[in-house]
C-alpha atoms as a PDB file:
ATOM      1  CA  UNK A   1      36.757  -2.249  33.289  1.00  0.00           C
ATOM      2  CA  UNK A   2      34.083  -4.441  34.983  1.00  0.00           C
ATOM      3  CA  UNK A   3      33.291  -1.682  37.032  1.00  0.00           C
ATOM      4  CA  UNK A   4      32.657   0.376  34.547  1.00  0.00           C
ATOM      5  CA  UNK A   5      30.057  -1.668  32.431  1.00  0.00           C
ATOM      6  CA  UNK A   6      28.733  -2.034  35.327  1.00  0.00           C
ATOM      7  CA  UNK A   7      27.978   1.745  35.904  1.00  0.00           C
ATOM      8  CA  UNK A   8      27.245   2.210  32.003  1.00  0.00           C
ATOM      9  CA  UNK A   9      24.183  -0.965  32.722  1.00  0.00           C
ATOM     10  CA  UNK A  10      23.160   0.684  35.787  1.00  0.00           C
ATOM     11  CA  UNK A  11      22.916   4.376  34.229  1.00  0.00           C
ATOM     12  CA  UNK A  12      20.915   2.948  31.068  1.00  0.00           C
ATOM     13  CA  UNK A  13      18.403   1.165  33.796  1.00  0.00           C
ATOM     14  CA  UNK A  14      18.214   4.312  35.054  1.00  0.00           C
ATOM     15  CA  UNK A  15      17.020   6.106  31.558  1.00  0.00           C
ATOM     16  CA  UNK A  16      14.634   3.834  30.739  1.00  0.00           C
ATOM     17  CA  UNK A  17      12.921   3.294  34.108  1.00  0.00           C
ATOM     18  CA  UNK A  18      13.005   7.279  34.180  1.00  0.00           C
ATOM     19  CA  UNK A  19      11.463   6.784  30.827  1.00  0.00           C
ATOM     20  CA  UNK A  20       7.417   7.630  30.503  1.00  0.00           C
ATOM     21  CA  UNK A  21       5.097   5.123  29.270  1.00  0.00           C
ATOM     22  CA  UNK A  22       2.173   4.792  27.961  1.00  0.00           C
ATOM     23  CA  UNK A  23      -0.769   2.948  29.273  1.00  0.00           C
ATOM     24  CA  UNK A  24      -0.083  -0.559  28.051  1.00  0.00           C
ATOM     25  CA  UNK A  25       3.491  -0.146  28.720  1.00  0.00           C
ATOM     26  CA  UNK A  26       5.295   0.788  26.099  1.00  0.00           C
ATOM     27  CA  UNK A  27       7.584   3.461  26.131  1.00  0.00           C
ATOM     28  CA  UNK A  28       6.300   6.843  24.676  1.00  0.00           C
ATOM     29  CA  UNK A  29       9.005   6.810  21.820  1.00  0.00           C
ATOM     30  CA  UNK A  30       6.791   4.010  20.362  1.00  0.00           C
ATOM     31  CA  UNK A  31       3.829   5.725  20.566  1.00  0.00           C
ATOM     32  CA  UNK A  32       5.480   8.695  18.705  1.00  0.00           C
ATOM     33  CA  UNK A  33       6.466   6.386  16.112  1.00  0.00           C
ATOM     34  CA  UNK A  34       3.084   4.935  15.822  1.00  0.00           C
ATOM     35  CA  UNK A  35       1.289   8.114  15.585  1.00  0.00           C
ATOM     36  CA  UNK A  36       4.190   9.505  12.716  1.00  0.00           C
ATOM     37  CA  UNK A  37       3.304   6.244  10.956  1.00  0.00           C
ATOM     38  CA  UNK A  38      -0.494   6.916  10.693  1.00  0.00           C
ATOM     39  CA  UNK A  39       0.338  10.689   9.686  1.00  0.00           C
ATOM     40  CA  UNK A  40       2.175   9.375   6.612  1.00  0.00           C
ATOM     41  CA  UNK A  41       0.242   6.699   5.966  1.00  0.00           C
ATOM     42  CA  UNK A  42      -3.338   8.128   6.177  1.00  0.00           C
ATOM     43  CA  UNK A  43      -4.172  11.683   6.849  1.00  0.00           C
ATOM     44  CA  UNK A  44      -1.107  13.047   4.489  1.00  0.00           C
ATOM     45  CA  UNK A  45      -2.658  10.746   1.286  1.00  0.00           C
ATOM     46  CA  UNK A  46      -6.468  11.708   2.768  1.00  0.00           C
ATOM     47  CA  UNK A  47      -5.315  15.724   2.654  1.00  0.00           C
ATOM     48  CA  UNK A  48      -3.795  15.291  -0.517  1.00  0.00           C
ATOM     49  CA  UNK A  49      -6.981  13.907  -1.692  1.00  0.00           C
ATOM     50  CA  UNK A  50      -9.283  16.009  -0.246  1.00  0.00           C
ATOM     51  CA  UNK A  51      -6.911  19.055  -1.587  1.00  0.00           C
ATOM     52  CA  UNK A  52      -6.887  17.304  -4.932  1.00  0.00           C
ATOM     53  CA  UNK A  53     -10.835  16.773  -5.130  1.00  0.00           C
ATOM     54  CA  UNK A  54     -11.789  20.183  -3.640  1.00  0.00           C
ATOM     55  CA  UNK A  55      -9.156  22.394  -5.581  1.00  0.00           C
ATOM     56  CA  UNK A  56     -11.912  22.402  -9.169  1.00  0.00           C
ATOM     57  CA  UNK A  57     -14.710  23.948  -6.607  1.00  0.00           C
ATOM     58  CA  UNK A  58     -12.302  26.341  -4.892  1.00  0.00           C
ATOM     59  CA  UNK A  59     -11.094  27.981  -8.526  1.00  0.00           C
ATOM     60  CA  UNK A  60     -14.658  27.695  -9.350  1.00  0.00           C
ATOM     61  CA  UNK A  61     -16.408  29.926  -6.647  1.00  0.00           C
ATOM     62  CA  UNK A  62     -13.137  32.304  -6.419  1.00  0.00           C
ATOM     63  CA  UNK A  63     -13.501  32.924 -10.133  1.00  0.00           C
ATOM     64  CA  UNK A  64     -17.385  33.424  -9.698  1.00  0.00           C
ATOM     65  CA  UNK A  65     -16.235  36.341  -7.574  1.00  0.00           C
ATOM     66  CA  UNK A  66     -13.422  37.994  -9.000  1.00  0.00           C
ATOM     67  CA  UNK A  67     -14.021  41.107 -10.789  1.00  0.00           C
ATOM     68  CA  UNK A  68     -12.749  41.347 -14.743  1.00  0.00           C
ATOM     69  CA  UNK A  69      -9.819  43.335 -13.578  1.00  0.00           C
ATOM     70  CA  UNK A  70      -8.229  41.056 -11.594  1.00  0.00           C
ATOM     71  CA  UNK A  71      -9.374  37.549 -13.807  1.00  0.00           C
ATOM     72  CA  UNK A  72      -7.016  39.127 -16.893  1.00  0.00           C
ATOM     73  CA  UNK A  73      -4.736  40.565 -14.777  1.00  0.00           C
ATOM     74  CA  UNK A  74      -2.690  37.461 -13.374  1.00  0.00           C
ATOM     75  CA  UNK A  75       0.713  39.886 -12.712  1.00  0.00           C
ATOM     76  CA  UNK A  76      -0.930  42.749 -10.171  1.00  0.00           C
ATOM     77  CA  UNK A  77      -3.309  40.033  -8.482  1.00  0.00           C
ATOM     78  CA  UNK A  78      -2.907  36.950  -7.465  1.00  0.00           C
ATOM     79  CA  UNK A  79      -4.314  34.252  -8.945  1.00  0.00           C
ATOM     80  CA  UNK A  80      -5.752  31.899  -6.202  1.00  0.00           C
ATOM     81  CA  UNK A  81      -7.529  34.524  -4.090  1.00  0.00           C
ATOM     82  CA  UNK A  82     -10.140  37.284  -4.151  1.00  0.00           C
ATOM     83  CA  UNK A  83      -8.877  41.199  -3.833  1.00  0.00           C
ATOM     84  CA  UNK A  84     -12.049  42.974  -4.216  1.00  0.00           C
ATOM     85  CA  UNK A  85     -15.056  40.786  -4.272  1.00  0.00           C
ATOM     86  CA  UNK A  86     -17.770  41.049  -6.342  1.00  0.00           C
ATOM     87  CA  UNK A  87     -21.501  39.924  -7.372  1.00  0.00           C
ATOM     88  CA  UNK A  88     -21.546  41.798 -10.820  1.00  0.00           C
ATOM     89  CA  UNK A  89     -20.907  38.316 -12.735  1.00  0.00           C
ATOM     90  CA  UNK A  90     -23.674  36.574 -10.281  1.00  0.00           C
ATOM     91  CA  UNK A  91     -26.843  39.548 -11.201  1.00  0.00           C
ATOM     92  CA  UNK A  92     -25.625  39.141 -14.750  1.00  0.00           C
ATOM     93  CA  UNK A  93     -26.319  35.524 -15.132  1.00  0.00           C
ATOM     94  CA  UNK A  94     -29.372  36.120 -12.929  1.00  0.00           C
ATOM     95  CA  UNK A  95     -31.219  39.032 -14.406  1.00  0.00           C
ATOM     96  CA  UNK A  96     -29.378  39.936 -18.055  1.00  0.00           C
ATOM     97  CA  UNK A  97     -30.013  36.076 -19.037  1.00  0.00           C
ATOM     98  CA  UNK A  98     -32.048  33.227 -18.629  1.00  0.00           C
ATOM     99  CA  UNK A  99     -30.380  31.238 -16.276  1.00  0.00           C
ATOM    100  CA  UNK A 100     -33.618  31.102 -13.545  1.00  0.00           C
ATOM    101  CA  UNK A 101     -35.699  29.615 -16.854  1.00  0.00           C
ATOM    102  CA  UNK A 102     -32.687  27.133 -17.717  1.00  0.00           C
ATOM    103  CA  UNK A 103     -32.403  26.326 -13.371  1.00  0.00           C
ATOM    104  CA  UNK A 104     -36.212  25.745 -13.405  1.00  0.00           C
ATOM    105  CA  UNK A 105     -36.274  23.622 -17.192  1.00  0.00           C
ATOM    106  CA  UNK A 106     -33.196  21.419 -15.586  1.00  0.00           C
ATOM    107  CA  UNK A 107     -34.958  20.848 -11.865  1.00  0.00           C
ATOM    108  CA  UNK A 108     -38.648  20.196 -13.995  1.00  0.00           C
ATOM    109  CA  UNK A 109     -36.060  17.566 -16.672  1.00  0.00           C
ATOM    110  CA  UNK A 110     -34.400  16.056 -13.136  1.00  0.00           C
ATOM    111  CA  UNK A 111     -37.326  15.131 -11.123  1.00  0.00           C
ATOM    112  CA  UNK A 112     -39.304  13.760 -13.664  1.00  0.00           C
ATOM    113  CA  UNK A 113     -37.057  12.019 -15.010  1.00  0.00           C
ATOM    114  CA  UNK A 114     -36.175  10.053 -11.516  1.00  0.00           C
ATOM    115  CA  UNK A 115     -39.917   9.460 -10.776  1.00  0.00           C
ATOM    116  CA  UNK A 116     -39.963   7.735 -13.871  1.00  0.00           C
ATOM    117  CA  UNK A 117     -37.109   5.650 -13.396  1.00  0.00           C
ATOM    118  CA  UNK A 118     -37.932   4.501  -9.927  1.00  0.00           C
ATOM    119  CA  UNK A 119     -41.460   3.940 -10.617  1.00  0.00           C
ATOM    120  CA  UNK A 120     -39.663   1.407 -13.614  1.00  0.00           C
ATOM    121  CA  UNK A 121     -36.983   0.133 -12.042  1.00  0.00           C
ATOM    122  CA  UNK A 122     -38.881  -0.717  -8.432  1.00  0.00           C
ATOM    123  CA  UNK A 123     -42.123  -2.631 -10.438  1.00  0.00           C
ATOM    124  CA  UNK A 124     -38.971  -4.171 -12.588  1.00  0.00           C
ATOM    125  CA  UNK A 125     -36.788  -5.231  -9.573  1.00  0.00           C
ATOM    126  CA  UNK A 126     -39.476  -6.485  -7.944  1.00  0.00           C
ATOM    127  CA  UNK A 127     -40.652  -8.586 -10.413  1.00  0.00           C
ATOM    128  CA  UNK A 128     -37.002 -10.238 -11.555  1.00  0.00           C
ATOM    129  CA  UNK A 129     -36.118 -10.465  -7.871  1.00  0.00           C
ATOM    130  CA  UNK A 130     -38.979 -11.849  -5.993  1.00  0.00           C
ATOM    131  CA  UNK A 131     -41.600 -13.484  -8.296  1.00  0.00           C
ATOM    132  CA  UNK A 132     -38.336 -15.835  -9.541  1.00  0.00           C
ATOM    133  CA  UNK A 133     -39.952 -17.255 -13.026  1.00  0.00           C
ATOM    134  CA  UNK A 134     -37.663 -18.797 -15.456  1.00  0.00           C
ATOM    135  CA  UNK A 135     -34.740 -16.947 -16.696  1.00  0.00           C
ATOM    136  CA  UNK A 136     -35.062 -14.065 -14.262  1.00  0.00           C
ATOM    137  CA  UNK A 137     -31.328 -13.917 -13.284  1.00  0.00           C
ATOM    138  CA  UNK A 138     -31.088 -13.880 -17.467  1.00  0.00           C
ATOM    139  CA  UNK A 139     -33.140 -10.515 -17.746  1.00  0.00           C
ATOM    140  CA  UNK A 140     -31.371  -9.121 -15.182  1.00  0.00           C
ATOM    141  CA  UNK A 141     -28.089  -9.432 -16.480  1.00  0.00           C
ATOM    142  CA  UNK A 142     -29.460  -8.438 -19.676  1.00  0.00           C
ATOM    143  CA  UNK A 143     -31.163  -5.072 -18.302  1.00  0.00           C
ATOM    144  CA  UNK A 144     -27.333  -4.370 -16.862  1.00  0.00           C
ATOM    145  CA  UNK A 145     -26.270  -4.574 -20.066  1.00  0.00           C
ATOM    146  CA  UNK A 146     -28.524  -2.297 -21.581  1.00  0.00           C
ATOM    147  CA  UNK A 147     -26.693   0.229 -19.149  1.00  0.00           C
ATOM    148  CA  UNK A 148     -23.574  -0.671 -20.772  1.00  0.00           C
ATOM    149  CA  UNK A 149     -24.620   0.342 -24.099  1.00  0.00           C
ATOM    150  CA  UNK A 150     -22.677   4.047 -24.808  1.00  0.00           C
ATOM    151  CA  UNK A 151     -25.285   6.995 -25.580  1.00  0.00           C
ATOM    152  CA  UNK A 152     -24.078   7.863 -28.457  1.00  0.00           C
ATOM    153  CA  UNK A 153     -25.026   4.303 -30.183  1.00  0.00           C
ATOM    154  CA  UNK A 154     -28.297   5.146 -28.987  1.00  0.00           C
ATOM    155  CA  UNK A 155     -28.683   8.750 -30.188  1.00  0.00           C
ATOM    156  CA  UNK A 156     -29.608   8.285 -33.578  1.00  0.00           C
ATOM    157  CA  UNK A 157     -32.952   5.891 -33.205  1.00  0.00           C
ATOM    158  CA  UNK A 158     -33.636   7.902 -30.090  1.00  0.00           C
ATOM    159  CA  UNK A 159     -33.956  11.347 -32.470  1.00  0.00           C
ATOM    160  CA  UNK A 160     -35.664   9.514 -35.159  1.00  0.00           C
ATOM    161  CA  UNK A 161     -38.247   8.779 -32.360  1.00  0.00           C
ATOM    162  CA  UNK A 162     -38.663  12.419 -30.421  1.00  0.00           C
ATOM    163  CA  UNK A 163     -38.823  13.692 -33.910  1.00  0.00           C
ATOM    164  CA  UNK A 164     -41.634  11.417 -34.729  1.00  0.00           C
ATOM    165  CA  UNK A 165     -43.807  11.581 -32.116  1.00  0.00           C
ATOM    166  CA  UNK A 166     -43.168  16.075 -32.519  1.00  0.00           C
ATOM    167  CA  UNK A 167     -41.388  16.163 -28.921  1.00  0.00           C
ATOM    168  CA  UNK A 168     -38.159  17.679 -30.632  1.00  0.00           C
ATOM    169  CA  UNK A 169     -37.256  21.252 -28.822  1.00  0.00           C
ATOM    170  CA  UNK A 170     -39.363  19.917 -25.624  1.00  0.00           C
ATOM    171  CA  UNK A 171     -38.349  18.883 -22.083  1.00  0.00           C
ATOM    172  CA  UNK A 172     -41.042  16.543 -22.518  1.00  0.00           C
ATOM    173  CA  UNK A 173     -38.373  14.566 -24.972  1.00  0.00           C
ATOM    174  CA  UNK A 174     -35.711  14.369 -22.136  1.00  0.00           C
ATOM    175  CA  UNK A 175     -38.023  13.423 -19.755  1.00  0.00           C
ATOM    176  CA  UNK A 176     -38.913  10.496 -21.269  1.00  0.00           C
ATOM    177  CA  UNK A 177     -35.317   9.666 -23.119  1.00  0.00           C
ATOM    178  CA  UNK A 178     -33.111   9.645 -19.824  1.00  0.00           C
ATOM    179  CA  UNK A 179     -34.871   6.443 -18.623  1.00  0.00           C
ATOM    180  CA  UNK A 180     -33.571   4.685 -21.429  1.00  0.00           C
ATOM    181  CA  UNK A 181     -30.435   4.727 -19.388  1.00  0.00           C
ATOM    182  CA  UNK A 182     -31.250   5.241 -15.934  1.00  0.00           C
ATOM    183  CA  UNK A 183     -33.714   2.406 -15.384  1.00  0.00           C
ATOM    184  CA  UNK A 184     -31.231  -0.530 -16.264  1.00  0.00           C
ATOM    185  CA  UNK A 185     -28.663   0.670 -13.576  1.00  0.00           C
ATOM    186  CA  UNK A 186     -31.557   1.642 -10.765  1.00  0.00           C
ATOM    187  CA  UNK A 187     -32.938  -1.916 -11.678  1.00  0.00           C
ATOM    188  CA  UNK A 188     -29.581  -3.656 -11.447  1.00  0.00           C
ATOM    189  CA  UNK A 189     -28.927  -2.007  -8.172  1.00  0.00           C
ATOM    190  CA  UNK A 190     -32.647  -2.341  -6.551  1.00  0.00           C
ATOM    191  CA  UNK A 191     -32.832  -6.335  -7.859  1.00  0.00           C
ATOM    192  CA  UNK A 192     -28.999  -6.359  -5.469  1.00  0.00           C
ATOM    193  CA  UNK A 193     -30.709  -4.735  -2.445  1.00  0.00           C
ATOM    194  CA  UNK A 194     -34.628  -6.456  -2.943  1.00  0.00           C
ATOM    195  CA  UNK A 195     -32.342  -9.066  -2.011  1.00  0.00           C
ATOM    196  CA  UNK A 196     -30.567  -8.560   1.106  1.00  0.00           C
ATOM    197  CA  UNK A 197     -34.530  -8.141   2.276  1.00  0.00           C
ATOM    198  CA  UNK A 198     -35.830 -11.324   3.897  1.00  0.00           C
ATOM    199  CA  UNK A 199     -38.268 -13.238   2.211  1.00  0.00           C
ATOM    200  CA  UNK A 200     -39.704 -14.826   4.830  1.00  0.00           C
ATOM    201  CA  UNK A 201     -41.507 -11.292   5.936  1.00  0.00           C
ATOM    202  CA  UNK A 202     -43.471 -11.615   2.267  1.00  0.00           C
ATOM    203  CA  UNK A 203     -44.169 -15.129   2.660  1.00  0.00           C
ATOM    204  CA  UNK A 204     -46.223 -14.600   6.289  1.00  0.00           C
ATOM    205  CA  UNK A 205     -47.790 -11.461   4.223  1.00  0.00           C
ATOM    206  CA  UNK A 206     -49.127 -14.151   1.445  1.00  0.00           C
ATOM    207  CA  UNK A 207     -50.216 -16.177   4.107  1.00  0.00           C
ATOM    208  CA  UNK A 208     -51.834 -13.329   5.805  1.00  0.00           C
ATOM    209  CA  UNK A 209     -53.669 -12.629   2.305  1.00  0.00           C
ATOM    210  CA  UNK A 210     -51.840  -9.819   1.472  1.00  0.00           C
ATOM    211  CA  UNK A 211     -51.696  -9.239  -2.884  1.00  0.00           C
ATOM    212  CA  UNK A 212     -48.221  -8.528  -4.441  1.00  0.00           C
ATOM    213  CA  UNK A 213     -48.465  -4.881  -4.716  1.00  0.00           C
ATOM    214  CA  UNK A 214     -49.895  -4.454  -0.878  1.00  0.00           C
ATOM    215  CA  UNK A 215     -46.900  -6.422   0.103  1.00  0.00           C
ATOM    216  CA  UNK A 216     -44.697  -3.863  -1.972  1.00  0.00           C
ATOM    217  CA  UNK A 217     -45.734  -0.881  -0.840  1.00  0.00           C
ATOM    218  CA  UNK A 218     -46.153  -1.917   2.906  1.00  0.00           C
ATOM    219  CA  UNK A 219     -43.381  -4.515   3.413  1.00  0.00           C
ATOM    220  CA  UNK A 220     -40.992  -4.044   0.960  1.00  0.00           C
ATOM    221  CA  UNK A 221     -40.553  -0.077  -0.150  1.00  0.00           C
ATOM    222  CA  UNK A 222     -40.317   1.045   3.524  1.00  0.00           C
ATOM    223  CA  UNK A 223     -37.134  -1.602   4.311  1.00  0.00           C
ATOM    224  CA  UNK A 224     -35.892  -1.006   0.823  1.00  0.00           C
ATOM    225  CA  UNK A 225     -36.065   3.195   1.399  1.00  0.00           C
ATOM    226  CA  UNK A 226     -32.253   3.190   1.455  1.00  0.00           C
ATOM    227  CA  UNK A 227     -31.772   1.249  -1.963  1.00  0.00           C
ATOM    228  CA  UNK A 228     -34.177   3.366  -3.459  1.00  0.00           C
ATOM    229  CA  UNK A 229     -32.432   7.294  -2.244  1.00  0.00           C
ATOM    230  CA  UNK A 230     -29.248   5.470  -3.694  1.00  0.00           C
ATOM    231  CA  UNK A 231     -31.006   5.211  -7.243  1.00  0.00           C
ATOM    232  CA  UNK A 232     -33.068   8.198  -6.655  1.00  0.00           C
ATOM    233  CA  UNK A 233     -29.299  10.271  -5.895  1.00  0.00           C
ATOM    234  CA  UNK A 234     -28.004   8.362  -8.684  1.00  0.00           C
ATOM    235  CA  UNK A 235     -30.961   9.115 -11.159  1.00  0.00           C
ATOM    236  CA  UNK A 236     -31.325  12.867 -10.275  1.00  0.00           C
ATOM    237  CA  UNK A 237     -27.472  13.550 -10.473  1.00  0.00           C
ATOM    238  CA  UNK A 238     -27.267  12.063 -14.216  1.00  0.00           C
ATOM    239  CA  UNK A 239     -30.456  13.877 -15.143  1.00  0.00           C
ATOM    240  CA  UNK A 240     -29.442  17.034 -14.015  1.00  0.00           C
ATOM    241  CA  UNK A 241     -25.350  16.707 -15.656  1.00  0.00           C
ATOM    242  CA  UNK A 242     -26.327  14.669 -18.672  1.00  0.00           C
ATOM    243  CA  UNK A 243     -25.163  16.942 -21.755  1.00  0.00           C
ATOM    244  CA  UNK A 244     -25.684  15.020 -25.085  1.00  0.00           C
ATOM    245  CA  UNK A 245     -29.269  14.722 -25.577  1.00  0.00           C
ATOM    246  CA  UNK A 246     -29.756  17.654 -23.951  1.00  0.00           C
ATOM    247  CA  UNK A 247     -28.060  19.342 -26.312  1.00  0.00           C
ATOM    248  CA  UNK A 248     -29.492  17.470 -29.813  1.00  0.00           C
ATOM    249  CA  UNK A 249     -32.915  17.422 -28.735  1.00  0.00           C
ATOM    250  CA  UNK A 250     -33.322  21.119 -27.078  1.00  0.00           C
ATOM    251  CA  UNK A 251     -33.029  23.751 -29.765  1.00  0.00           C
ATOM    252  CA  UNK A 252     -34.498  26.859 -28.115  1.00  0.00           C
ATOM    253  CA  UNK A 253     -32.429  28.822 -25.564  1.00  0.00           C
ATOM    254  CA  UNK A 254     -35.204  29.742 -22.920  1.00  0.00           C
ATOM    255  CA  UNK A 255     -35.612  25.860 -22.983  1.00  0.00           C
ATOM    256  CA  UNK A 256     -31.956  24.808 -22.364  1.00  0.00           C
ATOM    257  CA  UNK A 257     -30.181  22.748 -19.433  1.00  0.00           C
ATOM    258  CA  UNK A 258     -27.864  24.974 -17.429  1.00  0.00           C
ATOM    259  CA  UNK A 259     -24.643  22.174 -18.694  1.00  0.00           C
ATOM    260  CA  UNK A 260     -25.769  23.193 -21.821  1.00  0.00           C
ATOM    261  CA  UNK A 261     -26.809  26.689 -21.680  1.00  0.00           C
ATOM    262  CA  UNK A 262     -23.754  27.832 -19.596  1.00  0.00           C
ATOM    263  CA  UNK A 263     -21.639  26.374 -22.369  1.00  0.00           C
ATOM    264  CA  UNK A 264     -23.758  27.672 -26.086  1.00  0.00           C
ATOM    265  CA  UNK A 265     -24.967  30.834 -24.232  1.00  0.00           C
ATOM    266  CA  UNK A 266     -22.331  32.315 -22.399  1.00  0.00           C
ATOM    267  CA  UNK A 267     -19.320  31.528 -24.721  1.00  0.00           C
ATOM    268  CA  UNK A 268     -19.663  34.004 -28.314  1.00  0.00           C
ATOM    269  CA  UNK A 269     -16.988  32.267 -30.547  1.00  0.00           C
ATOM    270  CA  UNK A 270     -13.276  32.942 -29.024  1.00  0.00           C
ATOM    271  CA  UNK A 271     -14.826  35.316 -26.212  1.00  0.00           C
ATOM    272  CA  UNK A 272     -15.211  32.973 -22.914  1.00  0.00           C
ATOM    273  CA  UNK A 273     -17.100  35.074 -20.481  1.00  0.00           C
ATOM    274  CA  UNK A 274     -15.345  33.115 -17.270  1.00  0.00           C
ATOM    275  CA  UNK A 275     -16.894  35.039 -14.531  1.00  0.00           C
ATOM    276  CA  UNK A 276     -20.577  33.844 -15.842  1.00  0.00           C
ATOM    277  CA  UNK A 277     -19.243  30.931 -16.637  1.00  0.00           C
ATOM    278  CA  UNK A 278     -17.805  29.866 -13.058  1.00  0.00           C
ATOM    279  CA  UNK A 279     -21.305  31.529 -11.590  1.00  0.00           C
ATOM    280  CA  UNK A 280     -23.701  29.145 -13.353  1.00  0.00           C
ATOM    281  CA  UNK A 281     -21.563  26.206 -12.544  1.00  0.00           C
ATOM    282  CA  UNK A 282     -21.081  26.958  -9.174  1.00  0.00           C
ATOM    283  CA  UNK A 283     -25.247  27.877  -8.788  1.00  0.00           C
ATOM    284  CA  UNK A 284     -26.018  24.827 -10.884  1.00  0.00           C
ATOM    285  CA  UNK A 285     -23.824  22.403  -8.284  1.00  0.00           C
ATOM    286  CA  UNK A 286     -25.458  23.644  -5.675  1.00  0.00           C
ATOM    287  CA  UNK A 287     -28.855  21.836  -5.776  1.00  0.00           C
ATOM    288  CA  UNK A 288     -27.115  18.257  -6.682  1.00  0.00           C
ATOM    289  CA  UNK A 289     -24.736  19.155  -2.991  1.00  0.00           C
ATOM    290  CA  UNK A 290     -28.395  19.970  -1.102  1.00  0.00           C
ATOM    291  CA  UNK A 291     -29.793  16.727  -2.101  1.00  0.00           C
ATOM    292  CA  UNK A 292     -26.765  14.337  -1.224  1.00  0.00           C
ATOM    293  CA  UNK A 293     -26.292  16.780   2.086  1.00  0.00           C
ATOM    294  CA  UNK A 294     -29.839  15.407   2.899  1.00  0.00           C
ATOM    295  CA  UNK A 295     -29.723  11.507   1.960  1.00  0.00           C
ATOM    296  CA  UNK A 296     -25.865  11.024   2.643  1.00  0.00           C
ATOM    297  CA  UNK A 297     -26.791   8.682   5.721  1.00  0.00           C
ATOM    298  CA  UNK A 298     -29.359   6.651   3.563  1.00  0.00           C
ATOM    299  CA  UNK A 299     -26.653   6.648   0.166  1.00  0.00           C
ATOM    300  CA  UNK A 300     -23.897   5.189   1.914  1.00  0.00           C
ATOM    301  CA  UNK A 301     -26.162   2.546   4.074  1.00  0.00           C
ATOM    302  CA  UNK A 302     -27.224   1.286   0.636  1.00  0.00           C
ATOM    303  CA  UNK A 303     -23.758   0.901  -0.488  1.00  0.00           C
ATOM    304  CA  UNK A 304     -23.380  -1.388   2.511  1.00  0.00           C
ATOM    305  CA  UNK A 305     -26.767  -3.185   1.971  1.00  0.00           C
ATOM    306  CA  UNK A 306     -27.896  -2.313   5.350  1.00  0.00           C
ATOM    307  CA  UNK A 307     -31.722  -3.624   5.700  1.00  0.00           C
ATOM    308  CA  UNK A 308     -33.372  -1.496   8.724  1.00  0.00           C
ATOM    309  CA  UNK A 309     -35.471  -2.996  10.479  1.00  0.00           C
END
């Protein structure tokens, strides 16, 4: 008997020194159970989320492209791929409506709308941030809160006042009513990142001579250009989605949004034209996915309040 433990303890020394390992040592079985550990525990969630999050635009631009025949016709075609592609519902939205006049109206409604804010909610940040009179942290909170007030609280006085002032059935109406709630949350987030900025640069400007505004456009905007293609992302994005007053204070159809167009326009009481329908949304999605492929880097440095310098 002692001679055979013996022989079993030698033969296991055996297997494990035959055993590979890895570089700090430990054998490779770990390392497999490592590596089966960070499958489960991160990229199987991550696909399922990416899966989850991506599935809406997949349906979207297969639907875009499927012919009529095989969108009503779930038992001959399958339902999550394209058979026989097709641009018919594309040049219908294109040239038998007016989907390039609602694209253009939208884009005109969008950028306007964010120079406004940003011109507003820089001059305001500024001011609550770095000129510190009494009560500033006071007006900040309260502009934050302004942000917080739901849009359809403010709908009514806001039509009493386009109709008023005869901007009802006029982008000129949106263009000045989507501030209302873009500059309290561009001002909120520009007063956070004004001050991750050093004051001490300002203070050798004032010293220097410099005036308030010099030192704002020279010192200030160019470290703060991160902070302000966050709010400008955020700004554009709601401008170009927003659906309510779009929809009360734009009566005309040439003169439309594309969220609202797509939705009175292409939908004739129970009759849902879905091919249109997925074509608009899909073209409309594609300008907001241009601008965050170009300021992605500067969005997500502003989330961290990274200051280049």
């Amino acid at each position: 008997m002692p001679m055979t433990d013996a022989r079993i303890a030698s033969a296991d020394l055996a297997q494990e020194a035959d055993a590979p390992e890895t570089a700090a040592g430990v054998p490779e079985r770990m390392a497999w159970d490592t590596a089966s550990r960070r499958m489960v525990a991160i990229y199987l969630p991550l696909a399922c989320f990416v899966i989850i999050l991506l599935f809406p635009f997949y349906w979207m631009t297969i639907t875009a492209f499927k012919p009529n025949a095989e969108l009503y016709n779930q038992r001959d075609f399958s339902p999550f791929w394209v058979s026989s592609p097709t641009l018919d519902h594309i040049r219908h939205l294109l040239f038998n409506t007016a989907y390039p006049s609602w694209l253009w109206t939208t884009m005109l409604i969008a950028i306007a709308a964010t120079f406004l804010s940003l011109l507003a909610s820089t001059l305001a940040a500024y001011a609550i941030q770095r000129l510190r009179f009494r009560g500033s942290q006071y007006v900040g909170l309260a502009i934050y809160l302004a942000y917080l007030v739901p849009p359809s609280i403010l709908f009514i006085p806001l039509a009493t006042m386009v109709v008023q002032l005869g901007l009802f059935d006029s982008p000129l109406s949106l263009i000045l009513v989507y501030p209302t709630f873009l500059v309290p949350f561009c001002t909120w987030l520009l007063i956070g990142y004004f001050k991750s900025i050093p004051y001490e640069l300002e203070e050798c400007a004032l010293i220097d001579g410099a005036s308030r505004l010099q030192i704002l456009r020279r010192i200030t905007l160019p470290l703060a250009i991160p902070g302000l293609i966050s709010a400008g992302i955020f700004s554009f994005t709601l401008s170009w989605n927003e659906f309510i007053y779009a929809l009360a204070f734009i009566q005309s159809s040439e003169r439309k949004t594309v969220p609202v167009a797509i939705l009175t326009e292409l939908v004739t009481g129970d009759v849902y034209q879905w091919g249109a329908l997925m074509a608009g949304s899909l073209l409309g999605s594609l300008p907001v996915a241009i601008f965050y492929s170009f300021f992605v880097d500067y969005y997500v440095s502003s989330l961290t309040g990274a200051v280049k310098e």
